[in-house]
Every structure is written in C-alpha cells, then in structure tokens.
N, C-alpha and C. Protein backbone atom coordinates (compact mmCIF):
# COMPACT_ATOMS: atom_id res chain seq x y z
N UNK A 1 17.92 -1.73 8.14
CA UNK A 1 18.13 -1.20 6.80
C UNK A 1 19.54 -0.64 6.76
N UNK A 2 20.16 -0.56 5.96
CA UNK A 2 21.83 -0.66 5.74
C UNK A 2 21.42 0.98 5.07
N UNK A 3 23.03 1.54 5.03
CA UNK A 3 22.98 2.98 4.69
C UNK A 3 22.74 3.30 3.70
N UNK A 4 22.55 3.09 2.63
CA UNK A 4 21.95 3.54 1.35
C UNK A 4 20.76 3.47 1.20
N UNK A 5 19.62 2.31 1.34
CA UNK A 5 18.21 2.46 1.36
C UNK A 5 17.85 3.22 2.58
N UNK A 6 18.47 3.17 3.69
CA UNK A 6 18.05 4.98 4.63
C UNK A 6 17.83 5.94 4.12
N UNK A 7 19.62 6.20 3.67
CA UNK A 7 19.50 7.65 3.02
C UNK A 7 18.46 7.90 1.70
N UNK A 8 18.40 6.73 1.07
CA UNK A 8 17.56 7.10 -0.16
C UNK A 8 16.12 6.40 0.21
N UNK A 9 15.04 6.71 1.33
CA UNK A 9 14.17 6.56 1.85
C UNK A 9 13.46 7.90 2.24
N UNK A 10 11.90 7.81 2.29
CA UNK A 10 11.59 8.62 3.03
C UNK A 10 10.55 8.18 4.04
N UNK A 11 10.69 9.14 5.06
CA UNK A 11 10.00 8.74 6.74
C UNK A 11 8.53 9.09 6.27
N UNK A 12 7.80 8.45 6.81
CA UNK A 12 6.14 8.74 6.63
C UNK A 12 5.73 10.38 7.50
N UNK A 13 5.42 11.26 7.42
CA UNK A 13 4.66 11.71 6.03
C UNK A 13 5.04 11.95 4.76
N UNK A 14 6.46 11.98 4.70
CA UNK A 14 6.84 12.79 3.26
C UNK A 14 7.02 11.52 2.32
N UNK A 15 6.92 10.68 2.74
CA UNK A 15 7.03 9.16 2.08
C UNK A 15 5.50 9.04 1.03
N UNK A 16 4.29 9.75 1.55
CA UNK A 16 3.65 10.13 0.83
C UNK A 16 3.29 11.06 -0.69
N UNK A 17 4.82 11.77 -0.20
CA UNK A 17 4.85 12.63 -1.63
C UNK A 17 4.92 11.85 -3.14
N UNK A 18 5.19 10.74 -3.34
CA UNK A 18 5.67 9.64 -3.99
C UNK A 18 4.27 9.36 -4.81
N UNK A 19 3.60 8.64 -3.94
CA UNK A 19 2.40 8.27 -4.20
C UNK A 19 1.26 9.33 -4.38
N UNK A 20 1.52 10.74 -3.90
CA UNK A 20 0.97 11.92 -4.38
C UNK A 20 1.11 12.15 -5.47
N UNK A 21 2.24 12.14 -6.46
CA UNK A 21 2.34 12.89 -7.36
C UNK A 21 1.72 12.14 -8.42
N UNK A 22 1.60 10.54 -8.05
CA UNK A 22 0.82 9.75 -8.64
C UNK A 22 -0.59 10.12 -8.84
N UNK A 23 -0.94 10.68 -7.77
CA UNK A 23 -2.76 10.84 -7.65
C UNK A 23 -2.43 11.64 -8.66
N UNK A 24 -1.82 13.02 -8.33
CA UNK A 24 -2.09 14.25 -8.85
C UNK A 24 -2.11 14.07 -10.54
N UNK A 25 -1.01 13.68 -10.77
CA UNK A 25 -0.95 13.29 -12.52
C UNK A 25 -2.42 12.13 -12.68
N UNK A 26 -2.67 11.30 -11.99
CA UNK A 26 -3.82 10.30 -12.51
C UNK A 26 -5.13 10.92 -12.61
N UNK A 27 -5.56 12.04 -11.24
CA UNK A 27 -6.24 12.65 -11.32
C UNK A 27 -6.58 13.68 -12.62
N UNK A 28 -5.50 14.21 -13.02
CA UNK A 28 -5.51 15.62 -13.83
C UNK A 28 -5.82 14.83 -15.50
N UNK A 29 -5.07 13.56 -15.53
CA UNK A 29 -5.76 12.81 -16.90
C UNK A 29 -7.06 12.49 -16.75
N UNK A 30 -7.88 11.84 -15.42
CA UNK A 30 -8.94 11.51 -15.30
C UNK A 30 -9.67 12.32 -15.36
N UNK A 31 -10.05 14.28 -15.14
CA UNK A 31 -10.94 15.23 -15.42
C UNK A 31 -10.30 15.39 -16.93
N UNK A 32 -9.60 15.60 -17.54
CA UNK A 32 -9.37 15.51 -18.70
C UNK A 32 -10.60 14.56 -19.72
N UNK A 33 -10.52 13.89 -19.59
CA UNK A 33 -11.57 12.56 -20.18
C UNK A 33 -12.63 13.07 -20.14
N UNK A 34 -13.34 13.29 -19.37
CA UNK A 34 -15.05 13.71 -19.47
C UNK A 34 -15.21 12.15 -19.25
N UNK A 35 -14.86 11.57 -18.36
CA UNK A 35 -15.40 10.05 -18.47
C UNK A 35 -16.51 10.57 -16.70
N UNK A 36 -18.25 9.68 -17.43
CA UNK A 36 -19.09 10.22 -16.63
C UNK A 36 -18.27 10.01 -14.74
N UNK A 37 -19.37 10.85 -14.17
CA UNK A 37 -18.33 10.73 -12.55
C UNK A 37 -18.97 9.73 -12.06
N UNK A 38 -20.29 8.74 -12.46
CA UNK A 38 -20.75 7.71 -11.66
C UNK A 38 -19.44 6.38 -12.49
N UNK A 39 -19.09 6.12 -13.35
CA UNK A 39 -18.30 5.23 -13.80
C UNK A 39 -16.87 5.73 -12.99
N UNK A 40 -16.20 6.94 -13.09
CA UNK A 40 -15.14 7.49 -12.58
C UNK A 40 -15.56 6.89 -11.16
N UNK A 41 -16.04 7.42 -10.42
CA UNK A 41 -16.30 6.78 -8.82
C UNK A 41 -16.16 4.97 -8.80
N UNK A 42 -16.98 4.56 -10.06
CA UNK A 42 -16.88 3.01 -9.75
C UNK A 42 -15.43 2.39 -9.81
N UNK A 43 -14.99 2.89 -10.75
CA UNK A 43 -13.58 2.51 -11.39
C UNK A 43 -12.40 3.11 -10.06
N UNK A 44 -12.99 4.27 -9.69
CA UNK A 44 -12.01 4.49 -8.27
C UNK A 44 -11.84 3.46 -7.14
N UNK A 45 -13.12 3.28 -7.07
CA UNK A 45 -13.51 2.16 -5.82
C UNK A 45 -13.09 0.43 -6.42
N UNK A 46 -12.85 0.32 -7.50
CA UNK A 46 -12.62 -0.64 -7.86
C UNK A 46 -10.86 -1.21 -7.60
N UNK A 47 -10.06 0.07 -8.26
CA UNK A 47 -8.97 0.57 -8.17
C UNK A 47 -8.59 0.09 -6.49
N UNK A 48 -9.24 1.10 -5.46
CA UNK A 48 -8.91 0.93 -4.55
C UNK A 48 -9.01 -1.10 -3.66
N UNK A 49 -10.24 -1.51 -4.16
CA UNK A 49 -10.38 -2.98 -3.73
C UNK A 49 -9.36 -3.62 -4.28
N UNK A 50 -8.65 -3.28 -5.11
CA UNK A 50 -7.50 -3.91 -5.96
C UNK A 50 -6.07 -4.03 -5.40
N UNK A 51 -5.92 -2.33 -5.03
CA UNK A 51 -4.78 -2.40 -3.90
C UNK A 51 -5.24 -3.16 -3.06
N UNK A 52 -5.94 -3.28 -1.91
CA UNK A 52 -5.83 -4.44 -0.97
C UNK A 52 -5.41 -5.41 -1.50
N UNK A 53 -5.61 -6.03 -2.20
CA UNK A 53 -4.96 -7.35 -3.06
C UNK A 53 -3.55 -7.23 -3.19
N UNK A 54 -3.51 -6.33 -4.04
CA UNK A 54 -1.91 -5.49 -4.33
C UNK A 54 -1.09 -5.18 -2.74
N UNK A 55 -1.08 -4.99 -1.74
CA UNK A 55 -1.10 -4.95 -0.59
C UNK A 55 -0.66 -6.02 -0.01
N UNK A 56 -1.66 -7.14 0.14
CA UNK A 56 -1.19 -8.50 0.87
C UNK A 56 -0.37 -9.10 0.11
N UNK A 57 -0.17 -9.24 -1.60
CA UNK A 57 0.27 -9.92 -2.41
C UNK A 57 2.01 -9.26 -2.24
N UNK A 58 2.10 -7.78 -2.23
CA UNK A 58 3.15 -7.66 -1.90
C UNK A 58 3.84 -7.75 -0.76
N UNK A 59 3.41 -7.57 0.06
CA UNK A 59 3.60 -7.89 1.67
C UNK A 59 3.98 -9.16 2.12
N UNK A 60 3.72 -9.99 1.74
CA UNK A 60 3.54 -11.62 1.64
C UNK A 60 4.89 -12.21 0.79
N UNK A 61 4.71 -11.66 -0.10
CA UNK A 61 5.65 -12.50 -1.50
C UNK A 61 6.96 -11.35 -1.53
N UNK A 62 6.36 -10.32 -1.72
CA UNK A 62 7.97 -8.96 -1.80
C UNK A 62 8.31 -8.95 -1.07
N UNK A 63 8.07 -8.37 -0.06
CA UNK A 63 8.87 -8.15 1.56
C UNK A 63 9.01 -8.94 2.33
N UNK A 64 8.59 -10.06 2.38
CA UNK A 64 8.91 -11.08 3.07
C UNK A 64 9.78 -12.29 2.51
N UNK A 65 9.64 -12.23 1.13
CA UNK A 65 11.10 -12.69 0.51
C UNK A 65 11.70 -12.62 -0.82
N UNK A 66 11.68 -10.93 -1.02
CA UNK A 66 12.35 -10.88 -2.11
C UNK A 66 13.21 -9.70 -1.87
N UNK A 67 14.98 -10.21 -2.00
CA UNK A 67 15.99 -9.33 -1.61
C UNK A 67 16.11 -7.95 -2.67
N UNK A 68 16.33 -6.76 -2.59
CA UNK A 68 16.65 -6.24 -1.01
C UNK A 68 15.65 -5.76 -0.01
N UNK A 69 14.04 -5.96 -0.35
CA UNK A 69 13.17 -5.62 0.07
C UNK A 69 13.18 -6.57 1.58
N UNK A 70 13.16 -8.13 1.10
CA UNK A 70 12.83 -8.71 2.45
C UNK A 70 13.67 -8.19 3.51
N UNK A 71 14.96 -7.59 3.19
CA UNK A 71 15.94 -7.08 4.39
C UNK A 71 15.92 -5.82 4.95
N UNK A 72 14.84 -4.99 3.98
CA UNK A 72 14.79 -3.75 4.32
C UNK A 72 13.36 -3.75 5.26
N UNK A 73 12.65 -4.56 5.35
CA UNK A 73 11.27 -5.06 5.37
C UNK A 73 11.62 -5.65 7.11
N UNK A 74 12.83 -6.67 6.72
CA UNK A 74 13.28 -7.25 8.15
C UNK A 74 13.81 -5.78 9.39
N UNK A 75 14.12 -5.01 8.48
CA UNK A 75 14.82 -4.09 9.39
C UNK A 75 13.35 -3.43 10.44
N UNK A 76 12.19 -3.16 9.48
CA UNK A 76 11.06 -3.18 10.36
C UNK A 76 10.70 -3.45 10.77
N UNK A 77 10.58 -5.11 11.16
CA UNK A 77 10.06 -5.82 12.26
C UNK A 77 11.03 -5.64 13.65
N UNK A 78 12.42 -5.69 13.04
CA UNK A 78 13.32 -5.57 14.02
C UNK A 78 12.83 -4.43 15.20
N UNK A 79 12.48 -3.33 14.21
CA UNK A 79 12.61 -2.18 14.99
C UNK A 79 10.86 -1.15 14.11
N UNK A 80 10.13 -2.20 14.96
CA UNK A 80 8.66 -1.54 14.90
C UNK A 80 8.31 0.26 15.29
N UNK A 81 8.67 0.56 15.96
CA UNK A 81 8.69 1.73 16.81
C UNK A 81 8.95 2.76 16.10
N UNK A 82 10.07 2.30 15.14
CA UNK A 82 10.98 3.20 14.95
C UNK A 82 10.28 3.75 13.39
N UNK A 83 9.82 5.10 13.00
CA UNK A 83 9.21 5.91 12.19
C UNK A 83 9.56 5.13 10.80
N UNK A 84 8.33 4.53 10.38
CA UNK A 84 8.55 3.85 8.94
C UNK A 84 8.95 4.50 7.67
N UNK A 85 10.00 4.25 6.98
CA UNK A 85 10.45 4.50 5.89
C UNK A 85 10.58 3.91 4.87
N UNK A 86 10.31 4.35 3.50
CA UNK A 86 10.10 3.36 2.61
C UNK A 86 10.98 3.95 1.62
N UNK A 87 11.98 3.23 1.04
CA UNK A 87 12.83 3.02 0.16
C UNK A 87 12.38 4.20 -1.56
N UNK A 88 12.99 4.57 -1.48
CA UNK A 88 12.75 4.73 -3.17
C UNK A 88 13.13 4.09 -3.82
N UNK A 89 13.80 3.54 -3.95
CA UNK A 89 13.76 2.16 -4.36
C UNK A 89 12.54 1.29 -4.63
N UNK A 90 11.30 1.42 -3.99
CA UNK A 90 10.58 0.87 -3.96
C UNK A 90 9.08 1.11 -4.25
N UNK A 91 8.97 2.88 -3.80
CA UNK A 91 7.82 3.10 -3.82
C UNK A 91 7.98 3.84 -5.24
N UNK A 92 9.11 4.63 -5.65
CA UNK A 92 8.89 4.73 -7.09
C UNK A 92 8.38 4.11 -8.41
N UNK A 93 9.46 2.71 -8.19
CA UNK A 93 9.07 2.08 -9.43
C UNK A 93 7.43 1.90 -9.33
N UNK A 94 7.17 1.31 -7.69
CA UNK A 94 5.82 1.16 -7.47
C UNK A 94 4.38 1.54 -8.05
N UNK A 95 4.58 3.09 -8.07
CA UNK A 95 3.98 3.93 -7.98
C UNK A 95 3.84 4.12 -9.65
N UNK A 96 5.21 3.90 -10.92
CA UNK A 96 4.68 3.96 -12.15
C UNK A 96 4.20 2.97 -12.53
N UNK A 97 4.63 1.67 -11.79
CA UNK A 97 3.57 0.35 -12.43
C UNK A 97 2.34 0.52 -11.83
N UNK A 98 1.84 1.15 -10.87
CA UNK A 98 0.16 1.65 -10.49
C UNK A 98 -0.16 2.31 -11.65
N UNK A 99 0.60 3.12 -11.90
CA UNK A 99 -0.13 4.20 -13.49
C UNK A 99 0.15 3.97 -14.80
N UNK A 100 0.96 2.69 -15.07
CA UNK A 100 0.97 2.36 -16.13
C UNK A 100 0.61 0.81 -16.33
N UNK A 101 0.34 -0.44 -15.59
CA UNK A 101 0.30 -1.10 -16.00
C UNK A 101 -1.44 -1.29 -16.31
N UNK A 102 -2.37 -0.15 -15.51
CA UNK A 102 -3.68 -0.51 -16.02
C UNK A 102 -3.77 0.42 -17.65
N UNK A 103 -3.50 1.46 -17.74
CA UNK A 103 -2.87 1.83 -18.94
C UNK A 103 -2.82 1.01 -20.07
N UNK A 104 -1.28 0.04 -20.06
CA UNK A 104 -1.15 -1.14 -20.41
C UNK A 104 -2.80 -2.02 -20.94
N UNK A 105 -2.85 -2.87 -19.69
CA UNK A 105 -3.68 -3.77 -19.53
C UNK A 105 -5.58 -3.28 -20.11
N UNK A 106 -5.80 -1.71 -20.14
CA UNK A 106 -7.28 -1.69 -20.01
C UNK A 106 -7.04 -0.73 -21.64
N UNK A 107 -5.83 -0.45 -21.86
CA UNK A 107 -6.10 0.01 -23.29
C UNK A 107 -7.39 1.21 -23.46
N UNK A 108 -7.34 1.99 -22.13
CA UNK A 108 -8.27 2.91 -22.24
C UNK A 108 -7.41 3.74 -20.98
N UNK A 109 -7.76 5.13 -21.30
CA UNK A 109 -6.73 6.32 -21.15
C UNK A 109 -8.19 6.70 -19.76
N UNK A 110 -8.95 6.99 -19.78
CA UNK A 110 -10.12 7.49 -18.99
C UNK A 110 -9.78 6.07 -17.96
N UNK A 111 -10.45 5.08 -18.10
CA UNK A 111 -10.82 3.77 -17.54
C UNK A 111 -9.35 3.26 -16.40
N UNK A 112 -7.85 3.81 -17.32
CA UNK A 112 -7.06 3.42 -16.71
C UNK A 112 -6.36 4.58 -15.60
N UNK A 113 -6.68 6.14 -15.68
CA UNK A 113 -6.59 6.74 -15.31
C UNK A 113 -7.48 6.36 -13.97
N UNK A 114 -8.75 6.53 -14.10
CA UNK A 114 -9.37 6.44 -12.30
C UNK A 114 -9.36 5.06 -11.95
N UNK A 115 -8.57 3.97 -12.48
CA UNK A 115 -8.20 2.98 -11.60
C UNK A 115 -6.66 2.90 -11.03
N UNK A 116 -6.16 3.67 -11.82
CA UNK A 116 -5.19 4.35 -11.14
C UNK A 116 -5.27 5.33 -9.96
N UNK A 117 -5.83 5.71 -10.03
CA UNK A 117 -6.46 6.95 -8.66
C UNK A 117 -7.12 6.23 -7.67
N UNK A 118 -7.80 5.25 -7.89
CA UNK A 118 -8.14 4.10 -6.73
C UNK A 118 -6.70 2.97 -6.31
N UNK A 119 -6.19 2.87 -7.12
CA UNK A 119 -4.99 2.28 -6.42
C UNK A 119 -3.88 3.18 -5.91
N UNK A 120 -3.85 4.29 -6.06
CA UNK A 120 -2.80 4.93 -5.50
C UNK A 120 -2.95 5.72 -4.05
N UNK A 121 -4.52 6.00 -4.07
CA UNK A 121 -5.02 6.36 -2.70
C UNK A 121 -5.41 5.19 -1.73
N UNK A 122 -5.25 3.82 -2.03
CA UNK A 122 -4.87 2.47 -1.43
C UNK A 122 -3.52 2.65 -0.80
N UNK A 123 -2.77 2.92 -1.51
CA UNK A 123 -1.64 3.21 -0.99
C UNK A 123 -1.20 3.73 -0.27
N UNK A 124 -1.84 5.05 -0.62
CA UNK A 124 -1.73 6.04 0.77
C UNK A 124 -2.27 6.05 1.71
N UNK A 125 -3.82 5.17 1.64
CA UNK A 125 -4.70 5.53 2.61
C UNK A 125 -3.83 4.52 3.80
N UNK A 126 -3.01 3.25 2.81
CA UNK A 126 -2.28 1.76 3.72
C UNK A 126 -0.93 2.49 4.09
N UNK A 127 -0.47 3.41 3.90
CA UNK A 127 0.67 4.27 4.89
C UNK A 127 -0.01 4.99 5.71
N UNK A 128 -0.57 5.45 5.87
CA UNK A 128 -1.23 6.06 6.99
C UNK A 128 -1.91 5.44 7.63
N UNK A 129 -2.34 4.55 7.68
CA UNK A 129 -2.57 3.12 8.61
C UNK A 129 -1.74 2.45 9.32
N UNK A 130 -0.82 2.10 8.50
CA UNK A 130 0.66 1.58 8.81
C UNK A 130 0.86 2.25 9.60
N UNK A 131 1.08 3.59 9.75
CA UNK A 131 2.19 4.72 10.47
C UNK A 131 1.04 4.68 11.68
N UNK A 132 -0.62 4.53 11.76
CA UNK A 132 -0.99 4.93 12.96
C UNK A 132 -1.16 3.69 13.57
N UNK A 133 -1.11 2.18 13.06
CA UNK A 133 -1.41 1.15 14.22
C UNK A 133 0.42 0.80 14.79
N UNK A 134 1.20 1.50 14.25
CA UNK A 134 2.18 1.09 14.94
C UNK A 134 2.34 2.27 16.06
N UNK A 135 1.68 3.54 15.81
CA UNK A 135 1.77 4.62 16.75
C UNK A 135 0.58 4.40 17.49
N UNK A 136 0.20 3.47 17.75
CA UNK A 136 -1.01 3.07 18.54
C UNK A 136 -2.43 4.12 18.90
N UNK A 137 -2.51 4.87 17.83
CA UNK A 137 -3.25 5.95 17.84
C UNK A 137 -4.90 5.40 17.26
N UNK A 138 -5.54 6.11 18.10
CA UNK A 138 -7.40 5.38 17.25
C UNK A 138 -7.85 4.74 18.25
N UNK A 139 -9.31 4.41 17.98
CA UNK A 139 -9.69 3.47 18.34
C UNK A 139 -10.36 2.87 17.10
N UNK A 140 -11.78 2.13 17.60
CA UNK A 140 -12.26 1.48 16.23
C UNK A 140 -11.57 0.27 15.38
N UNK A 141 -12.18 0.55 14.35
CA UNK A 141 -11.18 -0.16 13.24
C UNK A 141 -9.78 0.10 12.88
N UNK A 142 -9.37 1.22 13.68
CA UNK A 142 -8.03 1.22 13.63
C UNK A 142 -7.25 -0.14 14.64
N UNK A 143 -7.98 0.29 15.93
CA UNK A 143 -7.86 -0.93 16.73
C UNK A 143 -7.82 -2.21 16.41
N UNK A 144 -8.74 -2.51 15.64
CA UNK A 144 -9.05 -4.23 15.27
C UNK A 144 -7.71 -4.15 14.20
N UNK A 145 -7.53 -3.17 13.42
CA UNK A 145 -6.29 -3.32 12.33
C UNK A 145 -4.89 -3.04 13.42
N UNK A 146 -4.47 -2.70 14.36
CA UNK A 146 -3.34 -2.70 15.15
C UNK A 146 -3.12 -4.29 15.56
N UNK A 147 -4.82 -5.29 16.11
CA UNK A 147 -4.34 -6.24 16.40
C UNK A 147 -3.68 -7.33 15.39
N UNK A 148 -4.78 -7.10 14.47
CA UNK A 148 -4.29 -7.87 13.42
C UNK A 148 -2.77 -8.03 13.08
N UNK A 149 -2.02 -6.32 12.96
CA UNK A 149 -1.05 -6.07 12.65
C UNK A 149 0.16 -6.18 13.53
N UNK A 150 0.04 -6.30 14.63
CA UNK A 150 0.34 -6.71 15.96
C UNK A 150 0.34 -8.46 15.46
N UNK A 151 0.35 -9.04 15.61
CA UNK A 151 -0.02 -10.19 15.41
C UNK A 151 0.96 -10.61 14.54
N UNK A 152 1.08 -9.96 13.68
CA UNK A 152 1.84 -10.26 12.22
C UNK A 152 3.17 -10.28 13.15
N UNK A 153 3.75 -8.89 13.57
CA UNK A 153 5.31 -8.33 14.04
C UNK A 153 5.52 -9.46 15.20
N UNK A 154 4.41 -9.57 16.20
CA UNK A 154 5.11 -10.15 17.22
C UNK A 154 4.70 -11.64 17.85
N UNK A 155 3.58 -11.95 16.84
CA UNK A 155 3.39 -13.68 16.98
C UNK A 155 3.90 -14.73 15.84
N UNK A 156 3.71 -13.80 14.34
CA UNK A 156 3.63 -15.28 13.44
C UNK A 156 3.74 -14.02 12.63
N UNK A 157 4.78 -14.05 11.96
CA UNK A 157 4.96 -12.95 10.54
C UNK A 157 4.47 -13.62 9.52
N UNK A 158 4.15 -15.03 9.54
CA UNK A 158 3.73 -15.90 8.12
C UNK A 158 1.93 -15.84 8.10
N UNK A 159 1.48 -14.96 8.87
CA UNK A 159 0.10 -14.53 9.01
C UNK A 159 -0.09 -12.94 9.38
N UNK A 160 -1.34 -12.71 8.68
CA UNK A 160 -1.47 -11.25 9.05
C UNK A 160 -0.93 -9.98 8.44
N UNK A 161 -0.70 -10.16 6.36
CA UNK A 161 -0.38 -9.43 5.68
C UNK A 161 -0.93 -8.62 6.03
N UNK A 162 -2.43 -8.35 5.41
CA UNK A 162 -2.99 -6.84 5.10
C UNK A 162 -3.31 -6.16 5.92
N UNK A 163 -2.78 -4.74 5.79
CA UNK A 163 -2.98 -3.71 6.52
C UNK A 163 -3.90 -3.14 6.81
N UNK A 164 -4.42 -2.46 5.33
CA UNK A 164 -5.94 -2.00 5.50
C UNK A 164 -7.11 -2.68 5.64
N UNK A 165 -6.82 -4.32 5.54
CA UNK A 165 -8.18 -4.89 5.54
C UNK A 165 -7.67 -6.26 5.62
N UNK A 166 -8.48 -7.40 6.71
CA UNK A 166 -8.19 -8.61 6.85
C UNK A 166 -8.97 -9.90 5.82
N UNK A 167 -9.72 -9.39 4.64
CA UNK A 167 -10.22 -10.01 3.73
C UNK A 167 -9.31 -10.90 3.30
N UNK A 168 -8.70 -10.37 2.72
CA UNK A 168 -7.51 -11.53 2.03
C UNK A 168 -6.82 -12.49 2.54
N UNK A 169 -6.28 -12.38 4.21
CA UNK A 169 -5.69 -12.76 5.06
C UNK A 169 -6.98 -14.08 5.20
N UNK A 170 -8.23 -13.33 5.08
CA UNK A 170 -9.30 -14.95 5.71
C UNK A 170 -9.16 -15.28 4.42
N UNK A 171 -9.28 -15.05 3.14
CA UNK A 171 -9.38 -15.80 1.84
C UNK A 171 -8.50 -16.75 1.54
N UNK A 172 -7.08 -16.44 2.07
CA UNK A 172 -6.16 -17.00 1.40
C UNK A 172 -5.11 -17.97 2.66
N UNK A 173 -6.22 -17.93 3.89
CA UNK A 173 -5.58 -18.91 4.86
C UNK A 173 -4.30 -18.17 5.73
N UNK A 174 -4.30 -16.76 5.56
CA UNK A 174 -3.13 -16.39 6.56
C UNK A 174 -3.52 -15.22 7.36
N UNK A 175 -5.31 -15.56 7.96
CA UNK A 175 -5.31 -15.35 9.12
C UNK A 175 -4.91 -15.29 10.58
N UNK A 176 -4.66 -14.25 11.34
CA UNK A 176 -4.59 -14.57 12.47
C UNK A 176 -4.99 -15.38 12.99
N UNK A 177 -5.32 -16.56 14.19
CA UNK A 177 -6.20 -16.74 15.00
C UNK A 177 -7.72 -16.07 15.76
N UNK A 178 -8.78 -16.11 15.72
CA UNK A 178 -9.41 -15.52 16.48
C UNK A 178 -10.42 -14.89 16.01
C-alpha cells in the first residue's frame, strides 16, 4: 500500500469504528420504528446472509481487480502478517451504501434500517475474522475459516473469497480443493 491509503487507513480494531457508527445510527432508526422485534430479528439475519454475498462479491471482483483497491488489496497478500488496514477510502463510502442503498431499494425506513444492521455487523463480525485467522488465534470454525483463507493467500488467490463463510465459494465454483 503506497503512502496515502496508509496514512488515510485504519489498523483493525479501530478500523471498526467506521462500520460502528453505521450500526449505531441504523440501530437508533431501527428502535425508533416500533417495527415488531420478531420481523426486526428476521430482517437482521437476513441483512447479515446478504453480507456474505456482499463479501465474496467484493473480494472477488473489487479487490482483486479493481484499481486502487486491487493494489491496496495486493499489498495484503504481499504482506499477510502484517496488522490489516483498511483504507477510508473504502470502508466509508462502503459503509453509506450499506445504509442507504436498502433505504433506496426497500422504500421502507423500519425494513431498511434492520437490514442495514444485519449487513453492517457482517462486516464487522468479517473483520474480526479476518484479523483472527491471519493471527492464527481459535480453534473450531475459526480453524476451518484460517484454512480456507490460507488457501486463498498462499495456494490459488482465484479461489477462496469468503471469509466468514465458504457457501458462496462452493456455489459459485471458487472453492478450495478438499
């Protein structure tokens, strides 16, 4: 990563603040609503199955080849080890098309609010994943997600997008082996 997307980056944990302030505002519209909490929960969980999608789709197609991301993206494979940082550049805009394009698209203020709150804690929950299978920390399903992810950096980068979950990777043919 070249000196300007450094400096205007932040290192994981505070790289989270980004995508926090997202919850926090999506959240505070979503109790606002009175929208019931069994629909609110569905629409969260829905939200969140969505980022995974949102996830491999960007991982795959953005960072792997769309400039200046694919180079800032390359700078991480280069140098796995080294404490992940993510651009503001990137996770900003990110983070208002999570809260506005269901907005947009669902034409409902309640409905688009907690699918916003399911995609933005996708986000976070897939940085803190990120940050622990490269710190080789866990066992479990963290484990099975290190190999996967492992796999990606140091066998075949054209396999082995998703982070939080290898669904998509078997759906869409860019499974690992195995």
């Amino acid at each position: 990563m070249n000196d300007a997307p450094r400096r205007l980056a932040l290192a994981y944990p505070a790289s989270l603040m980004v995508a926090g302030a997202g919850v926090l505002l999506a959240a505070y519209v979503l109790a606002a609503t009175g929208l019931p909490q069994w629909l609110a929960l569905a629409l969260i969980a829905c939200g969140f199955v969505l980022w995974t999608l949102l996830e491999y789709l960007l991982h795959r197609f953005v960072l792997h080849r769309v400039e200046p991301f694919k180079a800032w993206h390359a700078h991480h494979h280069r140098v796995p080890d080294e404490p992940i940082r993510i651009p503001l550049a990137f996770s900003v805009p990110l983070v208002l098309v999570l809260l506005i394009a269901p907005a947009l698209l669902l034409r409902n203020v309640a409905f688009s609010a907690a699918l916003s709150l399911g995609l933005l804690v996708g986000e976070m929950l897939q940085e803190a994943v990120h940050d622990r299978v490269h710190r080789g920390a866990g066992g479990g399903l963290l484990a099975a997600r290190r190999r996967h992810h492992g796999f990606h950096h140091t066998h075949d980068e054209r396999r082995g997008f998703g982070t939080l979950s290898g669904f998509w990777d078997r759906c869409l043919g860019t499974a690992p082996p195995g």
